[in-house]
Protein backbone atom coordinates (compact mmCIF):
# COMPACT_ATOMS: atom_id res chain seq x y z
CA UNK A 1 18.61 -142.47 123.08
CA UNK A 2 14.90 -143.92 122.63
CA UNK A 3 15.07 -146.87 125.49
CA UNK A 4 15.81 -150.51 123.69
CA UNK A 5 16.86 -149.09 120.10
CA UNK A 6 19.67 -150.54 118.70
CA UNK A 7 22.51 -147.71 117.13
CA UNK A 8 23.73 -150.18 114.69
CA UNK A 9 19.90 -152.37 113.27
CA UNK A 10 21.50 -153.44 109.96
CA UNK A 11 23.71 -156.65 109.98
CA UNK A 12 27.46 -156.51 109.59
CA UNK A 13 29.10 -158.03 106.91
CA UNK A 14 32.16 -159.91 107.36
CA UNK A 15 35.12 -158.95 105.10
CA UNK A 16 34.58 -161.02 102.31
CA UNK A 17 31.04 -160.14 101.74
CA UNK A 18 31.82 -156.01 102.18
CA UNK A 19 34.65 -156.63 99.66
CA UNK A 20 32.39 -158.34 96.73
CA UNK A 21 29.90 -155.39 97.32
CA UNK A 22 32.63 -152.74 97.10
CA UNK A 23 34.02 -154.08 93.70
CA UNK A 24 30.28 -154.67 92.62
CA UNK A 25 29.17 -151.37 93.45
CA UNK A 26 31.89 -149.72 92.22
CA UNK A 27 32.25 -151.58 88.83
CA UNK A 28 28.27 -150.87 88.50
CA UNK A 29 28.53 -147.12 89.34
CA UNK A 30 31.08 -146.89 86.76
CA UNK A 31 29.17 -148.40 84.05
CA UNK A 32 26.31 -146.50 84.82
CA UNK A 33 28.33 -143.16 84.92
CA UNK A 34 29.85 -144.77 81.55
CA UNK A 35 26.25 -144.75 79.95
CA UNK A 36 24.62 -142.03 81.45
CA UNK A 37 27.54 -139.83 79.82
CA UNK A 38 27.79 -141.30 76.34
CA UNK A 39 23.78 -140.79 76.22
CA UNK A 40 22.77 -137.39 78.24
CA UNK A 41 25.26 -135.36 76.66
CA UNK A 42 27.48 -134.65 79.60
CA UNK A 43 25.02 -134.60 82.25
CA UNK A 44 25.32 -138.27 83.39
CA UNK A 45 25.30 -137.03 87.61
CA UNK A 46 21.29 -136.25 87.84
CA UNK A 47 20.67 -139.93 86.78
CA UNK A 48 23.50 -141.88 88.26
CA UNK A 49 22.18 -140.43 91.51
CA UNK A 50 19.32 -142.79 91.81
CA UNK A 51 21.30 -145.68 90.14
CA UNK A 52 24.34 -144.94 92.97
CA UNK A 53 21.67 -146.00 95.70
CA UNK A 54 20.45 -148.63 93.66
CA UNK A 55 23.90 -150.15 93.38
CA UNK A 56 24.57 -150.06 96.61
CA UNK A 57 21.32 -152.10 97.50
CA UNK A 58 21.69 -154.36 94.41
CA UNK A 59 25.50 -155.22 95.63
CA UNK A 60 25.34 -155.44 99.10
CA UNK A 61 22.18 -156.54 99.85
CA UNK A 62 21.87 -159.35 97.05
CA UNK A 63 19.02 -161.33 98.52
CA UNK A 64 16.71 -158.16 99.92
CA UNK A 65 13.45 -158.20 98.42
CA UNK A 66 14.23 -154.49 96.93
CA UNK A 67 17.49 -155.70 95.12
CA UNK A 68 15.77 -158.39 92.89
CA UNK A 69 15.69 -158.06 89.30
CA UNK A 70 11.97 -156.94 88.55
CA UNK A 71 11.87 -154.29 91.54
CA UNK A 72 14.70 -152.85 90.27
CA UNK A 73 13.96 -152.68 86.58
CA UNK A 74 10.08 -151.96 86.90
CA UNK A 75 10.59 -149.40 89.96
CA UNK A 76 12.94 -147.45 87.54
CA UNK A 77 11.14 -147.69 84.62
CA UNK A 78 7.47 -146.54 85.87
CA UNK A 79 9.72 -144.07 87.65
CA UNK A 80 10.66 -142.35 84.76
CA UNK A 81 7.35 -142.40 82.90
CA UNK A 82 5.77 -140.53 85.94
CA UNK A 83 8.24 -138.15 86.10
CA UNK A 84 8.06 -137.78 82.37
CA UNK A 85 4.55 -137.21 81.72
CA UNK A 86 4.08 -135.02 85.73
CA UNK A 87 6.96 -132.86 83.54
CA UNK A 88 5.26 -132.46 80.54
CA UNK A 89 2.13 -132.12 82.25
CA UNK A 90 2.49 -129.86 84.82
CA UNK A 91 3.78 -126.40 84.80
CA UNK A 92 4.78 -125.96 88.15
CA UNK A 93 8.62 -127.62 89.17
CA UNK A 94 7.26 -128.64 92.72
CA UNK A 95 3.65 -129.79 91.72
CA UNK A 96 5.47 -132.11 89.34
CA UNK A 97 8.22 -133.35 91.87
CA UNK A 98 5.35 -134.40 93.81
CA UNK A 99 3.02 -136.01 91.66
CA UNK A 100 5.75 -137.92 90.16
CA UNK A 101 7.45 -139.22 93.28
CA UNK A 102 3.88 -139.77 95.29
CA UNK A 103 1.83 -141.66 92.56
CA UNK A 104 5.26 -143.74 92.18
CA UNK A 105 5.80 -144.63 95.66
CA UNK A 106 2.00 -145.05 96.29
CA UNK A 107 2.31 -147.69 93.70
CA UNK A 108 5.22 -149.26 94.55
CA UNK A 109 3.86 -150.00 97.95
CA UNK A 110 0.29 -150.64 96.88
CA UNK A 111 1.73 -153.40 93.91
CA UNK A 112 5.25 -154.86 95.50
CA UNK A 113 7.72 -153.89 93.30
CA UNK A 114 9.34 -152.03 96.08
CA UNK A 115 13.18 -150.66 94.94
CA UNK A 116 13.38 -146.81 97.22
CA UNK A 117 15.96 -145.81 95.05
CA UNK A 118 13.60 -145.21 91.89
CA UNK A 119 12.26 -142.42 93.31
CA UNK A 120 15.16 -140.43 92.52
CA UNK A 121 14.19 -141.27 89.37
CA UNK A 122 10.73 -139.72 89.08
CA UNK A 123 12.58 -136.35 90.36
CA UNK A 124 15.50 -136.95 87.91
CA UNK A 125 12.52 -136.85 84.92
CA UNK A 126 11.49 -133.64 86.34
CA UNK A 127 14.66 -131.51 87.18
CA UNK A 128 17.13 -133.08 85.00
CA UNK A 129 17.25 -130.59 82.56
CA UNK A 130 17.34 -130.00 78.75
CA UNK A 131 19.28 -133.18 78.22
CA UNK A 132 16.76 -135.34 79.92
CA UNK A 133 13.59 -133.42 78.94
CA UNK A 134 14.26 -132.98 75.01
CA UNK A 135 14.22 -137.21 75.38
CA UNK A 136 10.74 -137.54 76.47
CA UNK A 137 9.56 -140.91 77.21
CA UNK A 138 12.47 -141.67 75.68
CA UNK A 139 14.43 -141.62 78.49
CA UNK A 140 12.67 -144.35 80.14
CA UNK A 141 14.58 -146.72 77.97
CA UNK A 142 17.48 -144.37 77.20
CA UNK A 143 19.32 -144.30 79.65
CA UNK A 144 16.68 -145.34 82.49
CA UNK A 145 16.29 -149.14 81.63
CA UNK A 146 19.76 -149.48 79.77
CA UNK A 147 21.01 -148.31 83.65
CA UNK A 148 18.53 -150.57 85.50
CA UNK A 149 19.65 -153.71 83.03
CA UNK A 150 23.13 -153.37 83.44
CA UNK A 151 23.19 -153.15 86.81
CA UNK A 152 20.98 -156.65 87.16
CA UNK A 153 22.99 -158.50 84.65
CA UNK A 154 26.17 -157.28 86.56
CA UNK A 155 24.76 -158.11 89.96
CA UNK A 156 24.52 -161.70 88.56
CA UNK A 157 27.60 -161.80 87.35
CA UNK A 158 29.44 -160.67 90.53
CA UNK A 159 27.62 -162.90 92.75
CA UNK A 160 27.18 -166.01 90.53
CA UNK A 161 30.52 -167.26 91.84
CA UNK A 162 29.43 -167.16 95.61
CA UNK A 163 26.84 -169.78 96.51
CA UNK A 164 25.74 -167.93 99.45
CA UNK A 165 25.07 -165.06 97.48
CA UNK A 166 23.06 -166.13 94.77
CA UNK A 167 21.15 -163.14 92.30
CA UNK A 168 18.64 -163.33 91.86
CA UNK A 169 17.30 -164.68 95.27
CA UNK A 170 15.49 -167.99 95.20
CA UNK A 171 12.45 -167.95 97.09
């Protein structure tokens, strides 16, 4: 072990907290799984992938910078046109992994709408197969910022009732 690093350098949660972001990520993953299906035509795991992480971040880490509401919903959405257009574009499955995923996180760093997740997104545009190339750009909206939108309005709805977890974060 690397002298003075800590195993454990995320904060524990007490019991109360862990609970609200079990039920929350779980009622979100199953919404998004819920969606995903009903408009990818049975092929609702590529995409629920990204929104999984997301979830998780969005549930249990309520008041992180990459869990508020633009983040999310931007990072996804420019996400997905990237991966769209570096499909469409290029001809070459890795050469438009790449592109996708480095032009989005370049930006997401360079502008501040960090949310890591998203860039499962920009692959998920690329290797998702028929279902999510025969949409186009369509699928930024279908199912990309359906997904993101459900899971912000359900992250305020799970935390409203818990002052300490407030969504979105007040600055």
């Amino acid at each position: 072990m690397i002298a003075g690093m800590r195993l454990f350098t995320s904060p524990k949660a007490n019991n109360k907290d862990a609970l609200i972001g079990a039920v929350g990520a779980a009622l979100g993953m199953a919404i998004t799984w819920l969606a995903c299906d009903a408009l990818l035509d049975g092929v609702a795991p590529i995409l629920v992938l990204s929104m999984g992480a997301s979830a998780v971040i969005l549930f249990t880490m309520p008041t992180a910078p990459a869990a508020q509401p633009v983040p999310v919903i931007l990072a996804h959405c420019l996400a997905a046109f990237f991966g769209v257009a570096s499909s469409q574009i290029f001809g070459n499955t890795a050469l438009a992994v790449g592109v996708a995923v480095g032009i989005h996180a370049g930006l997401m760093v360079r502008l501040g709408y960090m949310h890591p997740p998203s860039g499962g997104t920009a692959l998920t545009a690329v290797i998702g197969g028929d279902a999510v190339t025969n949409l186009g750009f369509e699928f930024i909206w279908r199912p990309v910022l359906l997904n993101a939108v459900l899971l912000v309005l359900l992250a305020v709805v799970i935390n409203a009732p818990f002052k300490w977890r407030r969504y979105p974060a007040k600055a």
